[in-house]
N, C-alpha and C. Protein backbone atom coordinates (compact mmCIF):
# COMPACT_ATOMS: atom_id res chain seq x y z
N UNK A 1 0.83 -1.20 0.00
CA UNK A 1 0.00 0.00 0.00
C UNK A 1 0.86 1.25 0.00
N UNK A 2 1.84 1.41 0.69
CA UNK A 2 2.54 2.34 1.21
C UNK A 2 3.46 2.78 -0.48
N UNK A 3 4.12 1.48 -0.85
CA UNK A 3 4.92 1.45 -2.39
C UNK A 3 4.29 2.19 -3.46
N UNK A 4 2.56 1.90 -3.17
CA UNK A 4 1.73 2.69 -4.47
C UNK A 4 1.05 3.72 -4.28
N UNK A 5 1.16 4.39 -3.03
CA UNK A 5 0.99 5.89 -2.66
C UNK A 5 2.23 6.45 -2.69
N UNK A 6 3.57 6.04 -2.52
CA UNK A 6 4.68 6.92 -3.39
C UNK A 6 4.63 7.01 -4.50
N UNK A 7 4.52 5.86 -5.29
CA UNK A 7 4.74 6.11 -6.24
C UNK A 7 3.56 6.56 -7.35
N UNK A 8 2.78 6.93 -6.77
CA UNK A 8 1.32 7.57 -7.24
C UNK A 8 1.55 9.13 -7.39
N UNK A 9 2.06 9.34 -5.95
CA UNK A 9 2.62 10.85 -5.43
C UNK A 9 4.04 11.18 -6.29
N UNK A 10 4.80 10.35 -6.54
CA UNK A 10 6.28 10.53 -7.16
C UNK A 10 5.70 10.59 -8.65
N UNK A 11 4.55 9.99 -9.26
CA UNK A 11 3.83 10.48 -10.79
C UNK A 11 3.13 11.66 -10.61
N UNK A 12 2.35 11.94 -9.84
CA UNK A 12 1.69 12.97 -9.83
C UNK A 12 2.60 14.43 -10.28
N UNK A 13 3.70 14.07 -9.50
CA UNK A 13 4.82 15.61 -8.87
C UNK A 13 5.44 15.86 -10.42
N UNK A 14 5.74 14.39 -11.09
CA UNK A 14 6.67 14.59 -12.17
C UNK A 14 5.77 14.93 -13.19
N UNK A 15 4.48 14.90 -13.09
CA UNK A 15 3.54 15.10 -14.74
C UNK A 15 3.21 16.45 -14.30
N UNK A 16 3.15 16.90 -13.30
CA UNK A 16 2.81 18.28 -12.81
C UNK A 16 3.95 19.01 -13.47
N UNK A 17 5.32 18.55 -12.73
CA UNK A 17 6.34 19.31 -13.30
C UNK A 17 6.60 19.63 -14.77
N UNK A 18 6.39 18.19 -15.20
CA UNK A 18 7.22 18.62 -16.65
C UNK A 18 5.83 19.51 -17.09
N UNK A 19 4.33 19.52 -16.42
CA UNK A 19 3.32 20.03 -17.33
C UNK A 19 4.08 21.51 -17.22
N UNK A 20 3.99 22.35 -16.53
CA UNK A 20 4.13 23.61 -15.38
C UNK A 20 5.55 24.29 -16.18
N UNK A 21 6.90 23.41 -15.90
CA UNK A 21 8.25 23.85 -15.92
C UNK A 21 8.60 23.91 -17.76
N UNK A 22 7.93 22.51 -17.98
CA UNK A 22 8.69 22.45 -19.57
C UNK A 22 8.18 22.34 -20.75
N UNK A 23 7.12 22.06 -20.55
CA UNK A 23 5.90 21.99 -21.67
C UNK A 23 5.64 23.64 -22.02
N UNK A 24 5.85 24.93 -21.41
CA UNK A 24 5.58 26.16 -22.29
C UNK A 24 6.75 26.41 -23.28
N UNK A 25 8.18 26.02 -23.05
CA UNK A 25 8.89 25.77 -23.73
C UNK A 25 8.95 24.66 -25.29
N UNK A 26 7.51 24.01 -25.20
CA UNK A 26 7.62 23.30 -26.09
C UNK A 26 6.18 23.49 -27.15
N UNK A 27 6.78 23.34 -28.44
CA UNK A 27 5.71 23.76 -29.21
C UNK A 27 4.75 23.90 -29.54
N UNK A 28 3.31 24.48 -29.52
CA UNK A 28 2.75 23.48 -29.27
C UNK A 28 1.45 22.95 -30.45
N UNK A 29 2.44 23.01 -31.63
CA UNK A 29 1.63 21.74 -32.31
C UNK A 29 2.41 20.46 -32.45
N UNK A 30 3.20 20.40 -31.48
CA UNK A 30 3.60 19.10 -30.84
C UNK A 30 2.67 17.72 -30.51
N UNK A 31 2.82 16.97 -30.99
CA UNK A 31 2.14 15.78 -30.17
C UNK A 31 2.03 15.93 -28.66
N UNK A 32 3.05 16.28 -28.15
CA UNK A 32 3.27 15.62 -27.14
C UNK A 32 2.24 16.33 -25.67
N UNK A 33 1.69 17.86 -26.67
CA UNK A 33 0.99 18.64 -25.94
C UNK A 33 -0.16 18.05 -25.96
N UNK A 34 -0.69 17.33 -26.58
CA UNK A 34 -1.79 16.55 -26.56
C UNK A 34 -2.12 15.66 -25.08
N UNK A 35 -0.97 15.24 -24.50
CA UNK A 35 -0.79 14.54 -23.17
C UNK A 35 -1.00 15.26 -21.65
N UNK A 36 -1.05 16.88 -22.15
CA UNK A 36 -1.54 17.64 -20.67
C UNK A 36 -2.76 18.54 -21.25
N UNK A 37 -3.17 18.99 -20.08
CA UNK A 37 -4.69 19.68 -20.37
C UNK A 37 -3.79 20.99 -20.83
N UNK A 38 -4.96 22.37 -20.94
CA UNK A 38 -4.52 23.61 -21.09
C UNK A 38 -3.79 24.04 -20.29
N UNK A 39 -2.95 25.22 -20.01
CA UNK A 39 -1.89 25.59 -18.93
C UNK A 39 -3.00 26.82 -17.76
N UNK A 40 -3.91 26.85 -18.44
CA UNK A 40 -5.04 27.63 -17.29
C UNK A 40 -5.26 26.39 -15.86
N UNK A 41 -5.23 25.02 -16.28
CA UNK A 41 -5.87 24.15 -15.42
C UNK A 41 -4.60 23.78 -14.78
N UNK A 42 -3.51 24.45 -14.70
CA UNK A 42 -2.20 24.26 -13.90
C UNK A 42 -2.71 24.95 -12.72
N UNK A 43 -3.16 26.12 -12.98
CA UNK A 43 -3.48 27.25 -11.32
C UNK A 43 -4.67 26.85 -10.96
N UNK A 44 -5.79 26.71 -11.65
CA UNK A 44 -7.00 26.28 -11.00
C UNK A 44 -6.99 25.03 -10.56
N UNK A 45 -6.83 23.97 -10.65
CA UNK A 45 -6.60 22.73 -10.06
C UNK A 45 -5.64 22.69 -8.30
N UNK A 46 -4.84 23.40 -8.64
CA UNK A 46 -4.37 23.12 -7.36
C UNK A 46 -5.19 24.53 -6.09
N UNK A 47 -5.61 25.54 -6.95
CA UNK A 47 -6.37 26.20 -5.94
C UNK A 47 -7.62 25.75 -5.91
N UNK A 48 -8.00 25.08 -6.51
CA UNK A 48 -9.33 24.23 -6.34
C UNK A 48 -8.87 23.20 -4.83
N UNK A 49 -8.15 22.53 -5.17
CA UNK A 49 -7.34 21.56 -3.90
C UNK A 49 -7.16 22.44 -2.70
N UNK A 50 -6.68 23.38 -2.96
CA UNK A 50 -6.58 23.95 -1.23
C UNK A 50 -7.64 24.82 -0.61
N UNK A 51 -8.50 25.14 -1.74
CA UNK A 51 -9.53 25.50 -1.62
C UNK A 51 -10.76 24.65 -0.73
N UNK A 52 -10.79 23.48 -1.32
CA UNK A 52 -11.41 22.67 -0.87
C UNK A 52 -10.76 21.85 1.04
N UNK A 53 -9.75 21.96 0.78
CA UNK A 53 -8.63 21.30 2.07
C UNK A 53 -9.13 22.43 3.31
N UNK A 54 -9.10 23.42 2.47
CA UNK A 54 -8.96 24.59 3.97
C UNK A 54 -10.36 24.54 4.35
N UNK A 55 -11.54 24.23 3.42
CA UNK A 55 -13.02 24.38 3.79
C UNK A 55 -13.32 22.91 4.89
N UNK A 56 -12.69 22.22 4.21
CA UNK A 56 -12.70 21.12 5.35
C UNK A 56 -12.14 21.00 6.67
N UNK A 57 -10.78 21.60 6.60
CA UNK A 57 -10.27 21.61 8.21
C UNK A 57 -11.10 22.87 8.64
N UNK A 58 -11.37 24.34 7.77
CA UNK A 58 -12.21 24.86 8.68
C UNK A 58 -13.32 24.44 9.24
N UNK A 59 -14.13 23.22 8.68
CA UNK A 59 -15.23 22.95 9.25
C UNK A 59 -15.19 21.98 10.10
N UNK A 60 -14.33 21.01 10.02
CA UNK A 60 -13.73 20.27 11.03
C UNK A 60 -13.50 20.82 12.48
N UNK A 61 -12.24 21.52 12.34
CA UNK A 61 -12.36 22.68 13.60
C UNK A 61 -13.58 23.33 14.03
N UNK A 62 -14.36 23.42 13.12
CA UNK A 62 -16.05 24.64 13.81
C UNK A 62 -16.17 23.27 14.46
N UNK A 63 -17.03 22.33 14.05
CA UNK A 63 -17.47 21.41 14.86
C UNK A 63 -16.95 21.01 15.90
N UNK A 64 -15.52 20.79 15.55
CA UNK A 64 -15.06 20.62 17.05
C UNK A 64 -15.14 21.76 18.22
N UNK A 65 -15.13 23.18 17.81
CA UNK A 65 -15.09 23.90 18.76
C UNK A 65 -16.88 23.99 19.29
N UNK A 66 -17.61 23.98 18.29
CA UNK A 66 -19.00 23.65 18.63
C UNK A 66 -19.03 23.00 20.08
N UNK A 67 -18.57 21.83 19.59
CA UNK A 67 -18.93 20.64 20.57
C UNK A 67 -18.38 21.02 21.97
N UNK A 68 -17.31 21.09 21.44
CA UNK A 68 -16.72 21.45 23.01
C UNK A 68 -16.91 22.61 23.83
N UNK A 69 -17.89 23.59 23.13
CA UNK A 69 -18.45 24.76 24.03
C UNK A 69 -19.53 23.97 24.54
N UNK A 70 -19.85 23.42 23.92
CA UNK A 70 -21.55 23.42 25.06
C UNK A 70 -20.88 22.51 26.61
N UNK A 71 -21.96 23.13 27.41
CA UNK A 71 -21.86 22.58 28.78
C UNK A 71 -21.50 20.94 28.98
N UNK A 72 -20.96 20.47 29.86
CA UNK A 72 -20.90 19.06 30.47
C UNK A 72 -22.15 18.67 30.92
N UNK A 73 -23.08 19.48 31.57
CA UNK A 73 -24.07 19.10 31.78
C UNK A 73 -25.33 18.37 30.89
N UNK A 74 -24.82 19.00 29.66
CA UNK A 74 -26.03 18.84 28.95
C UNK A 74 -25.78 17.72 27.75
N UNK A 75 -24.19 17.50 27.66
CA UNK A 75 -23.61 16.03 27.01
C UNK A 75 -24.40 15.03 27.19
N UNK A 76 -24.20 15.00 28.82
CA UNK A 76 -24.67 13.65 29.59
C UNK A 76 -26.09 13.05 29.39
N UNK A 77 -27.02 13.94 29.43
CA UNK A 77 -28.75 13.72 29.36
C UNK A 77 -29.06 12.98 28.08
């Protein structure tokens, strides 16, 4: 399990990279541009991702602070 979440994460980083670093350098009625999306979905994709990450730990945290304001008394009943 552990072998194919590196190396899931070690593909991810390198198709990102070469999309991002080396692909504007390359032509693009290239074939090879055919293999990544547009270079707009380089910035929106990953602010989509933290976008979504931060809405979750913020809501994570509300609930937890929710919970833990209300009284002891009123847990129990």
């Amino acid at each position: 399990m552990g072998h194919g979440i590196f190396f899931l994460a070690t593909f991810v980083f390198l198709y990102y990279t070469i999309w991002t670093l080396i692909m504007p350098f390359v032509d693009t009625t290239h074939p090879i541009q055919n293999i990544f999306p547009p270079r707009e979905w380089a910035i929106r994709i990953p602010v989509m991702i933290l976008l979504l990450a931060a809405g979750i730990i913020g809501s994570f945290l509300g609930i937890v602070m929710v919970r833990s304001s209300t009284p002891r008394a009123t847990r129990q009943q």
